[in-house]
Protein backbone atom coordinates (compact mmCIF):
# COMPACT_ATOMS: atom_id res chain seq x y z
CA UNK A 1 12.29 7.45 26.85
CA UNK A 2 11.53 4.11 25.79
CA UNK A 3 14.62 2.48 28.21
CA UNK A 4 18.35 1.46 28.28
CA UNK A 5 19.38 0.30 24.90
CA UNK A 6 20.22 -3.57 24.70
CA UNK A 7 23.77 -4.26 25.72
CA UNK A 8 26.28 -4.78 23.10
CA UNK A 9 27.62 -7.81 22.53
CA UNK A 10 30.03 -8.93 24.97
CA UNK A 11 33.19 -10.00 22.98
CA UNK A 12 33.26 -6.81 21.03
CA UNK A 13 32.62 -3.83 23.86
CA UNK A 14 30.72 -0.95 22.93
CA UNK A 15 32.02 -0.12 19.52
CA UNK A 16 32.82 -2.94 16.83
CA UNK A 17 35.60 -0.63 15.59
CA UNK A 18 37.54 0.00 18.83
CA UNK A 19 41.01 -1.91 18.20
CA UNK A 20 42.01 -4.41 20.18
CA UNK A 21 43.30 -3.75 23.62
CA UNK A 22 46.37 -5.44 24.53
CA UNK A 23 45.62 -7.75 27.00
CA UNK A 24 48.86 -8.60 29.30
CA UNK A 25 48.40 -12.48 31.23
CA UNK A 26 46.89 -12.50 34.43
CA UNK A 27 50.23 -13.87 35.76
CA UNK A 28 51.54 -10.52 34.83
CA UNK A 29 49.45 -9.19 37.64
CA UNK A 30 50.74 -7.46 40.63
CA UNK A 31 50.74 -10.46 43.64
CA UNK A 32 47.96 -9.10 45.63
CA UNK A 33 45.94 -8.18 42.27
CA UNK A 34 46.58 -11.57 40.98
CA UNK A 35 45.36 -13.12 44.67
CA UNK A 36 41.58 -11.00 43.98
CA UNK A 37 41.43 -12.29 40.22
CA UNK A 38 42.16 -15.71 40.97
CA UNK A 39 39.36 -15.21 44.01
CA UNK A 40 36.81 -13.63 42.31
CA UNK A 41 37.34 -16.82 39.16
CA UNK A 42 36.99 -19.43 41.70
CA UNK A 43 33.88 -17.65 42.40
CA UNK A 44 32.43 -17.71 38.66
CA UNK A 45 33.69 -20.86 37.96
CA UNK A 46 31.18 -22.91 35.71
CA UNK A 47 29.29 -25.61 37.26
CA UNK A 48 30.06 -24.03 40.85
CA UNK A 49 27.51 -24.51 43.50
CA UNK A 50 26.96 -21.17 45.85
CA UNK A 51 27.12 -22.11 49.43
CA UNK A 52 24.81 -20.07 52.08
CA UNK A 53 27.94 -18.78 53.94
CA UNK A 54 27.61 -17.16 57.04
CA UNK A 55 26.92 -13.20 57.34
CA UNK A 56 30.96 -11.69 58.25
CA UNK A 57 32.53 -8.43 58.54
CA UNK A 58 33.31 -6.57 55.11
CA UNK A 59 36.87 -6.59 55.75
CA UNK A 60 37.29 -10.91 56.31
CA UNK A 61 35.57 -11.24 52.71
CA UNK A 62 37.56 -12.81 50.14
CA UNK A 63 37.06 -10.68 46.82
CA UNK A 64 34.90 -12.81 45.04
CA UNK A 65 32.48 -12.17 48.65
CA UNK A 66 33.45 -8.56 48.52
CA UNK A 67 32.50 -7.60 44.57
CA UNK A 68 28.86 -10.40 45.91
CA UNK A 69 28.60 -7.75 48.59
CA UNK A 70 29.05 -4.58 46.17
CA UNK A 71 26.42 -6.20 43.74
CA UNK A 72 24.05 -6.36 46.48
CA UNK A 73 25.15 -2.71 47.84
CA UNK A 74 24.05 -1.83 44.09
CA UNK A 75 20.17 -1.73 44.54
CA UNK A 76 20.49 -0.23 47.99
CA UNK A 77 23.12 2.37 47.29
CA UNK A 78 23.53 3.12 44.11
CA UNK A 79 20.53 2.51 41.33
CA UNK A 80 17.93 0.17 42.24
CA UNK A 81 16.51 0.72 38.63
CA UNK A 82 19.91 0.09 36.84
CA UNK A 83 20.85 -3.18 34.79
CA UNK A 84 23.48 -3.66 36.31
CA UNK A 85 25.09 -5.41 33.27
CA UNK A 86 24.59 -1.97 31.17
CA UNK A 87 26.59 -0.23 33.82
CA UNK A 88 29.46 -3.01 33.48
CA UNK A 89 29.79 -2.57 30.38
CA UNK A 90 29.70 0.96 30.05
CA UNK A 91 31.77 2.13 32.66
CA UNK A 92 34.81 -0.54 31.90
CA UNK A 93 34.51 0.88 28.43
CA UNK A 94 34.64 4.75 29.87
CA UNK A 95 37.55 3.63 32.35
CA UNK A 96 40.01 1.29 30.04
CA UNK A 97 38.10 1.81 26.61
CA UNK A 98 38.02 4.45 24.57
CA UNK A 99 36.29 6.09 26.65
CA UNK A 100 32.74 8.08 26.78
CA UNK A 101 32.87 10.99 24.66
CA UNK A 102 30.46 9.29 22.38
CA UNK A 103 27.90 7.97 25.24
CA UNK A 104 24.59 9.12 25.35
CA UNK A 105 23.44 11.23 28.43
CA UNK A 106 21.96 7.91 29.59
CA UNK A 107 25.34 6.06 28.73
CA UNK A 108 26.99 8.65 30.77
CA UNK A 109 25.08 7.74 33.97
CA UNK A 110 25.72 4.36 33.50
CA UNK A 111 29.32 4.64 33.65
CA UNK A 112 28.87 7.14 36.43
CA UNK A 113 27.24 4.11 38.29
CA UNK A 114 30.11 2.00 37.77
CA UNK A 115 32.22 4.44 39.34
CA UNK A 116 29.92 4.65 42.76
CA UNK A 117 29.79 0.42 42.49
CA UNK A 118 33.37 0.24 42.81
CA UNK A 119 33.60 3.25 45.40
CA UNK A 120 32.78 0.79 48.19
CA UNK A 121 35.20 -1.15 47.48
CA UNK A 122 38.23 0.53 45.23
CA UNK A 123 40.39 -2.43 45.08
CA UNK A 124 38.17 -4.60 42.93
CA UNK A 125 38.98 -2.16 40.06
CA UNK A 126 42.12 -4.34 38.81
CA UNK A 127 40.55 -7.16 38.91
CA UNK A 128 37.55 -5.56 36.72
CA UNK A 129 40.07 -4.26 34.28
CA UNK A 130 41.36 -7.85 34.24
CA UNK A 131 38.34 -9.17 33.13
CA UNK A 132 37.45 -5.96 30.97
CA UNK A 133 40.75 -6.82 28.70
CA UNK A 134 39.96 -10.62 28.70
CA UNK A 135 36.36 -10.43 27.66
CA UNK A 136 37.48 -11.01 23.77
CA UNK A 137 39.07 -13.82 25.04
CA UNK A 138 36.79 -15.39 27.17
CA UNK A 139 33.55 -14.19 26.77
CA UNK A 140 31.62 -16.69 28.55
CA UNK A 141 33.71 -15.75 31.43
CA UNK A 142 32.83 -11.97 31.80
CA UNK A 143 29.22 -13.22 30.81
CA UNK A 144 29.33 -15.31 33.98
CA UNK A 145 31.06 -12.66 35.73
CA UNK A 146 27.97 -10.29 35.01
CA UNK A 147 25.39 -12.63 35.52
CA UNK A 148 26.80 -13.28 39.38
CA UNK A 149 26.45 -9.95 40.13
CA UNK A 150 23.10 -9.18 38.48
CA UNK A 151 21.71 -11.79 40.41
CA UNK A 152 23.72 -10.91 43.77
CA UNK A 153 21.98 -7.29 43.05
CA UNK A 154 18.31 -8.53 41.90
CA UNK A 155 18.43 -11.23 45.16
CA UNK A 156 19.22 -8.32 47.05
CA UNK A 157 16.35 -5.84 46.37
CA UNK A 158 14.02 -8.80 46.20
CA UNK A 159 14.55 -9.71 49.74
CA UNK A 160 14.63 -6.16 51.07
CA UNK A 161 11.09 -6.04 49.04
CA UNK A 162 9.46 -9.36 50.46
CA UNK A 163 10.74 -8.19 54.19
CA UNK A 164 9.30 -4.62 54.07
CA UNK A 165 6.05 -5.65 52.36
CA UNK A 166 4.34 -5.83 55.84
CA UNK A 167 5.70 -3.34 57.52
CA UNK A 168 2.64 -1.07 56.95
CA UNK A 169 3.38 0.17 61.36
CA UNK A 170 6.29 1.79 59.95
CA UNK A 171 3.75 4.22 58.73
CA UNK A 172 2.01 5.09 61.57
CA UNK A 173 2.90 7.77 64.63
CA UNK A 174 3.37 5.66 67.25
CA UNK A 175 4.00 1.71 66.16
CA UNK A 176 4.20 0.29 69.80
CA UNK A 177 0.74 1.62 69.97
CA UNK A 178 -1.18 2.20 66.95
CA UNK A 179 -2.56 -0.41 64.72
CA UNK A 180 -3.84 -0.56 60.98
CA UNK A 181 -7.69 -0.84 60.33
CA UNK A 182 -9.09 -2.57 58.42
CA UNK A 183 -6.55 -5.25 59.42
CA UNK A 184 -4.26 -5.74 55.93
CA UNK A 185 -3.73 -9.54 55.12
CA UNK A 186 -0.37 -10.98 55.43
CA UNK A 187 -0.90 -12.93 52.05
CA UNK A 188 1.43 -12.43 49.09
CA UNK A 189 -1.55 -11.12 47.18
CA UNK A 190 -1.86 -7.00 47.81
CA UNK A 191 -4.94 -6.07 46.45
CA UNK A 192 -6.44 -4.65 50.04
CA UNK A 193 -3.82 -1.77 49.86
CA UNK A 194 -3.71 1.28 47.76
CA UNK A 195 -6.07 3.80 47.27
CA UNK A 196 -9.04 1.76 47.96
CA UNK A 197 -7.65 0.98 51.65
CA UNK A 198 -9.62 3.78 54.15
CA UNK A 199 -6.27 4.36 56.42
CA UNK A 200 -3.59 3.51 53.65
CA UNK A 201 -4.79 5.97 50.93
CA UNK A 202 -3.41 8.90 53.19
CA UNK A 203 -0.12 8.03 53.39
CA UNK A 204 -0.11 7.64 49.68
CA UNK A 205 -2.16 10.85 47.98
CA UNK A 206 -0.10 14.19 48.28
CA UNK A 207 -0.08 15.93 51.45
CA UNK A 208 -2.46 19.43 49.23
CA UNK A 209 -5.04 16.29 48.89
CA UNK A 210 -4.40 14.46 51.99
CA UNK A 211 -5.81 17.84 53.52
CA UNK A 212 -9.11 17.92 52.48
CA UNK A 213 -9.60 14.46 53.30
CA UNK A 214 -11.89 13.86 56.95
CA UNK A 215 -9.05 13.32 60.02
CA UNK A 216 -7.14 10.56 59.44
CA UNK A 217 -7.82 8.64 63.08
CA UNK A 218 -5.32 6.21 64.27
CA UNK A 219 -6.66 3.71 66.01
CA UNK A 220 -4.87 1.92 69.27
CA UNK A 221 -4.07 -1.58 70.32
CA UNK A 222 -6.78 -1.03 73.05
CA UNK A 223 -9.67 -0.25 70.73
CA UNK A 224 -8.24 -1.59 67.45
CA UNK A 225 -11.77 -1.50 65.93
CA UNK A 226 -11.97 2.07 65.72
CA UNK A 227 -12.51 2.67 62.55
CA UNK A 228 -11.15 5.88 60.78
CA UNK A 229 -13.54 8.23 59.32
CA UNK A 230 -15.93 7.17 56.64
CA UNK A 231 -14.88 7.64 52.63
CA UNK A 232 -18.21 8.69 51.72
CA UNK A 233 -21.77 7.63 51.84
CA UNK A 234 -20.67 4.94 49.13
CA UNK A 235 -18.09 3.55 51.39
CA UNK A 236 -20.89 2.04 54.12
CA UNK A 237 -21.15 5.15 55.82
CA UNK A 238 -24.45 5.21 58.04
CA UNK A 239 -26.87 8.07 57.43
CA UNK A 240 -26.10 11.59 59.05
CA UNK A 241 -29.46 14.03 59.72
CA UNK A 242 -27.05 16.55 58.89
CA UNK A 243 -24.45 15.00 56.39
CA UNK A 244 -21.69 16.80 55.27
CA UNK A 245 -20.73 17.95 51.68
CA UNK A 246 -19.50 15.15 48.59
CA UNK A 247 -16.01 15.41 49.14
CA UNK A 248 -14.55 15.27 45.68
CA UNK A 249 -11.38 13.84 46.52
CA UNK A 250 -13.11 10.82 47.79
CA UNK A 251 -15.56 10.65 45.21
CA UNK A 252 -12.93 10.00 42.54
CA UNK A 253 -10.49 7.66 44.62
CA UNK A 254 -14.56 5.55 44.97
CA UNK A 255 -14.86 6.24 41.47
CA UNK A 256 -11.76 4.94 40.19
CA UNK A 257 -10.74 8.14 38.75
CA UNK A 258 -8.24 9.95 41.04
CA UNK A 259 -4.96 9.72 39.38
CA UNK A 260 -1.66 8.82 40.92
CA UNK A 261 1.53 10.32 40.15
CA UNK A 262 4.77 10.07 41.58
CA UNK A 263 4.22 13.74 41.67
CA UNK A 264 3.11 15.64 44.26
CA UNK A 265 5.05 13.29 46.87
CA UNK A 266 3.11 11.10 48.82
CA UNK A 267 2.46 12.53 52.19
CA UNK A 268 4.63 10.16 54.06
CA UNK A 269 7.24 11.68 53.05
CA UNK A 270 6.62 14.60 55.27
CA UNK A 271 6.97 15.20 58.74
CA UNK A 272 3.66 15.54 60.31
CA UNK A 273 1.83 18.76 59.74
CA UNK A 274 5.56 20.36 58.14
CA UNK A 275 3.34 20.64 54.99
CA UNK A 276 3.56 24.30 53.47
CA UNK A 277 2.80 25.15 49.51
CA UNK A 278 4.29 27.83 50.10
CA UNK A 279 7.78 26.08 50.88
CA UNK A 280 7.75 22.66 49.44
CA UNK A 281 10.96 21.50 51.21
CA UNK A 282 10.08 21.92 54.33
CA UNK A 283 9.70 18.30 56.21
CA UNK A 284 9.96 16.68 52.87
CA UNK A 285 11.70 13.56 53.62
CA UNK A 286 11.57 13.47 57.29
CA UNK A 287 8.27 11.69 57.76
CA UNK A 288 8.61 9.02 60.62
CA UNK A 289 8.72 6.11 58.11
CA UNK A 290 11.77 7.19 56.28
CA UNK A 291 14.41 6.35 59.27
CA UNK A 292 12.47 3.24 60.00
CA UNK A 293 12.98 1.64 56.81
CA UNK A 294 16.25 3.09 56.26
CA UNK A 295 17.03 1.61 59.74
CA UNK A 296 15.15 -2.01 58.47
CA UNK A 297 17.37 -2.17 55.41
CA UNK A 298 20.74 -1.12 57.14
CA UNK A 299 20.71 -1.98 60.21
CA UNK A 300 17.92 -4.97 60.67
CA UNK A 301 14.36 -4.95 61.57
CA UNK A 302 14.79 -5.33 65.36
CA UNK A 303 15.91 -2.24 64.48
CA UNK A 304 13.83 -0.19 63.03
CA UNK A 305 11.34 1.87 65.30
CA UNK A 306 14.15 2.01 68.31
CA UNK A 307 17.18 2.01 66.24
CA UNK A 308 20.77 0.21 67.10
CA UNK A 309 21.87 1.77 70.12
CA UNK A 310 25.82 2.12 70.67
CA UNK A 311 26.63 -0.87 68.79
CA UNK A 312 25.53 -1.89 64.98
CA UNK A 313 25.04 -5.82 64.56
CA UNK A 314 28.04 -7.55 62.18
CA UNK A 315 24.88 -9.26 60.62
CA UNK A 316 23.47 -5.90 59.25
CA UNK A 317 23.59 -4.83 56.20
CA UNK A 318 25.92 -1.88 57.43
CA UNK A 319 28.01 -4.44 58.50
CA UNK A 320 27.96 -6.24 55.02
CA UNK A 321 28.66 -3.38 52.94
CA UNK A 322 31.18 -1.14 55.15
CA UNK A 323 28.16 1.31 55.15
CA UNK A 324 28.52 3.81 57.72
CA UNK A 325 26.86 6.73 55.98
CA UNK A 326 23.54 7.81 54.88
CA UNK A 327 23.91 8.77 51.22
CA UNK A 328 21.58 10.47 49.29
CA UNK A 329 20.93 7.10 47.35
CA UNK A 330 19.92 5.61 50.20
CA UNK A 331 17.33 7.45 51.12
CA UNK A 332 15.83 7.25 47.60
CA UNK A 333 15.83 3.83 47.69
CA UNK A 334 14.09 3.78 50.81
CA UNK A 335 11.91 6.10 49.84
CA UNK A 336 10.78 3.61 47.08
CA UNK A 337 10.49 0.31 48.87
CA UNK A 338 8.06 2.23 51.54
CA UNK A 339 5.91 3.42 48.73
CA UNK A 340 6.04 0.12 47.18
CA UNK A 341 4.91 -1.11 50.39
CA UNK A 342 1.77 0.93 50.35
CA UNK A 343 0.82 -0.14 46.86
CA UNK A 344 -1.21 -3.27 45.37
CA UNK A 345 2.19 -4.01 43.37
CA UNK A 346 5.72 -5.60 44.23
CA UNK A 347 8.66 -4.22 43.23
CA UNK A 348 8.27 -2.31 39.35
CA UNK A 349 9.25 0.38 37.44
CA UNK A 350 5.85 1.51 36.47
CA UNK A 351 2.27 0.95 38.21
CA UNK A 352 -0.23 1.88 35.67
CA UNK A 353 0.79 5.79 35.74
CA UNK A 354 2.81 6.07 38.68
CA UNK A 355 6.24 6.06 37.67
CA UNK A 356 8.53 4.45 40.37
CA UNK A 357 11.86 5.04 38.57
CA UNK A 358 10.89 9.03 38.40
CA UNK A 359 10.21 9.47 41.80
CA UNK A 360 13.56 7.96 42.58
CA UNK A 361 15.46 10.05 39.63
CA UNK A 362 13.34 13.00 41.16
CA UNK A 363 14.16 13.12 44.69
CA UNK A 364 17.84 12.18 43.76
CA UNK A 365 17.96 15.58 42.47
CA UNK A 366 16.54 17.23 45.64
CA UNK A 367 18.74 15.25 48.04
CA UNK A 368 22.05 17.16 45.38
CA UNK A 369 23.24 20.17 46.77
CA UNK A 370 23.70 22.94 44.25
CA UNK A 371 27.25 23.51 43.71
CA UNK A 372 26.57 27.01 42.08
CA UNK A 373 24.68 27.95 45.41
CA UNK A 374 26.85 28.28 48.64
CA UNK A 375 23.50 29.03 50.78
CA UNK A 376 21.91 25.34 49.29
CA UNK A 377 22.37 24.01 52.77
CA UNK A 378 18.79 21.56 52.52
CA UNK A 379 20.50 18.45 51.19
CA UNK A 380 23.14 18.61 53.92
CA UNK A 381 20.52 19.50 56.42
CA UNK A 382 18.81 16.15 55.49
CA UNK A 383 21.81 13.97 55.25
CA UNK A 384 22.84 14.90 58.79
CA UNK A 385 19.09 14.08 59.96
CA UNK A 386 18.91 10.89 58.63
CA UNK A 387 22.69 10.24 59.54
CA UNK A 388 21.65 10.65 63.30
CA UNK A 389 18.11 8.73 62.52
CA UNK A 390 19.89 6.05 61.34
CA UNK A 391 23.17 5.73 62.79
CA UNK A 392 23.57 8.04 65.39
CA UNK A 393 26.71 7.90 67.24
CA UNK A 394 26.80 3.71 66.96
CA UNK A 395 29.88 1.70 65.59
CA UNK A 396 30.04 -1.75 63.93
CA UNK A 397 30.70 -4.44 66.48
CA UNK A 398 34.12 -5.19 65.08
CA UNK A 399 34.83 -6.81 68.85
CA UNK A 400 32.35 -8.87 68.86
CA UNK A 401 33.63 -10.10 65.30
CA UNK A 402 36.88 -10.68 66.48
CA UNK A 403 35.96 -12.63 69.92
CA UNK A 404 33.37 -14.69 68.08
CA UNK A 405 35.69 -15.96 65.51
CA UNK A 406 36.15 -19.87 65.61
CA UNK A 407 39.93 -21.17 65.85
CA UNK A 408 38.21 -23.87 63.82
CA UNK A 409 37.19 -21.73 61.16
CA UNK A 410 40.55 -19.86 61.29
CA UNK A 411 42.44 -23.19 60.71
CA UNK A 412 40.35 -24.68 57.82
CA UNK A 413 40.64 -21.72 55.96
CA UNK A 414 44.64 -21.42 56.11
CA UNK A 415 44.42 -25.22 55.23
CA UNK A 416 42.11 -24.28 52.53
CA UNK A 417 44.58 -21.68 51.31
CA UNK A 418 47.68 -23.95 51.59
CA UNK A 419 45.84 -26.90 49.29
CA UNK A 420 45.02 -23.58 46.96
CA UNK A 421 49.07 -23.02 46.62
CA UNK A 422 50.52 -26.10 46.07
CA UNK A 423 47.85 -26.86 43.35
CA UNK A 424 48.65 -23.72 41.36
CA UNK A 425 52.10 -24.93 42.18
CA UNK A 426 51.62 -28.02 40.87
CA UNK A 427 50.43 -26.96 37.70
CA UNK A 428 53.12 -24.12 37.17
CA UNK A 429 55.66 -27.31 37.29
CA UNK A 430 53.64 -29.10 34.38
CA UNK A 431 55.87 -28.81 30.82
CA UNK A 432 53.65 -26.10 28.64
């Protein structure tokens, strides 16, 4: 497939022969509907200058915070591959359109997405219909709209990107005591990783291939020179009276012509020596780096190798997104920023053959249990692992949240509020 089609334009929807919906006033709106629109306006408002605001519990958000904070769940929980402005505008014309029984198959996911944006946070809907029924109206509003949270979404997966780059210990057995060698540099530049990196290139190959590859030897933090078993002779390796056989594996990865797809899985996405061709599935997606970034992207990474304990930070990203599941998604996306990691690129769809977006799609449909199947218990298996890897039985400090809350802050924002009232007071007063 050549990719999403362009979005239509935005002051006609999806089809330029759909009539007109009636659009009732925003004043019309239900109070507390009316209270999120106005929020979420104030947000988009042209010229408006976004303020670094302090990390705070999902539930003290206003709702122009809350739909920033389902943007940025997007990436992370939802698609990381998605435009998010295709799913906006296909899944507010499935929902208060005419509807999708004219999408495409790829239309159709799109407006399934919209559904699982919104299922974080249900009460944003209204508002979204709001500015669904206004966007003949005011099109430059719903194209701000759209543009904050493509942006909220892209900033997201960028920074989970940039802080995961170099966390190549994630990889290894034992990260309180095992090192990388060669050393990887910390530069933005990653052109030491990949298949050309000794240690690295096992992790990424498939686990078949990974097999017939010498040991891999993890070296320690008390002997962090040791190196792990040579390539080949063309690697350096020193002259054996008896040497061993060309590996072929090796001599094509040297070569430049071992070829990398996102099929078979990498090997670090099994559990150490799980590997069985004869049942695929078994220790897929329980290799020890999979809870550790899950655990870096949801719950921080001083985190990650020990996990949270009893308590889950109200800085986290758990914390930011009312997250308190592992979801299928999730993983994925995890999944996909660890292999990223391990690769020469940053964050793309495609790396000269290697498809990142497939392997995503793919394992999406492994981590799906069958509903035809009653005895398709794997999916559920693996939820419940990584559910325990990554949250165990620990709650969000709502407590904390509560006792650290500033009487200060609490009384410039109902003085905040207050000034909000009598202006739209004011202005109701005005003759028309």
């Amino acid at each position: 497939m050549a990719g999403p089609p362009p979005p239509p334009p935005a002051s006609s929807g999806v089809s330029s022969s759909a009539p007109a919906p009636t659009v009732p006033p925003a004043s019309s709106l239900p109070p507390a509907v009316k209270r999120r629109y106005d929020e979420i306006v104030r947000g988009i408002a042209p010229g408006r200058t976004a303020s670094k605001r302090k990390r705070t519990l999902y539930q003290s958000m206003n709702a122009f915070e809350r739909l920033i904070s389902a943007s940025k769940h997007f990436p992370r929980g939802v698609n990381p591959f998605f435009d998010i402005s295709l799913v906006m505008t296909y899944g507010t014309e499935s929902n208060w359109g005419e509807g999708s029984s004219s999408f495409t198959p790829e239309e159709l996911r799109y407006a399934a997405a919209f559904d699982k944006l919104f299922a974080v946070d249900p009460d944003l809907l209204d508002p979204m219909k709001q500015f669904y029924l206004e966007m003949a109206e005011k099109p430059d509003q719903w194209e701000r709209l759209v543009t904050t949270m493509r942006q909220a979404a892209t900033s997201a997966r960028t920074s989970d990107t940039n802080g995961l780059k170099h966390k190549l210990l994630y990889f290894v057995p034992d990260p309180t005591k095992h090192v990388i060698y060669p050393p990887v540099s910390t530069h933005e530049k990653k052109t030491d990783r990949g298949l050309s990196h000794p240690m690295l290139r096992h992790f990424i190959i498939g686990y078949a291939d990974r097999l017939k590859l010498p040991p891999l030897v993890f070296p320690t933090v008390n002997s962090p020179s040791l190196p792990t078993p040579p390539a080949s002779s063309d690697e350096g390796s020193s002259p054996s009276p008896d040497p061993s056989p060309p590996n072929p594996i090796l001599q094509n990865i040297v070569a430049g012509r071992y070829k990398l797809l996102y099929k078979p899985y990498s090997s670090f996405l099994y559990a150490d020596d799980s590997y069985n061709p004869e049942v695929l599935d078994q220790g897929l997606l329980r290799g020890d780096a999979i809870p550790r970034f899950l655990r870096h992207i949801w719950l921080g990474p001083q985190y990650a190798i020990l996990g949270a304990g009893k308590k889950i930070s109200k800085t986290s990203n758990a914390s930011l997104h009312n997250v308190k599941k592992v979801t299928p998604e999730m993983i994925c996306y995890a999944v996909v920023q660890a292999r990223t990691a391990l690769g020469t690129s940053d964050w793309t769809v495609r790396d000269g053959e290697y498809n990142f977006e497939k392997l995503f799609n793919s394992l999406i449909k492994l981590c799906v249990a069958d509903p035809d199947d009653a005895e398709d218990v794997w999916p559920q298996e693996l939820l419940d692992w990584c559910q325990q890897q990554v949250f165990g039985g620990a709650t969000i400090d709502s407590e904390s949240e509560a006792e650290k809350s500033s009487d200060e802050e609490d009384v410039l924002a109902q003085r905040r509020r207050r000034r909000r009232a009598a202006a739209d007071s004011d202005a109701a007063a005005l003759p028309a």
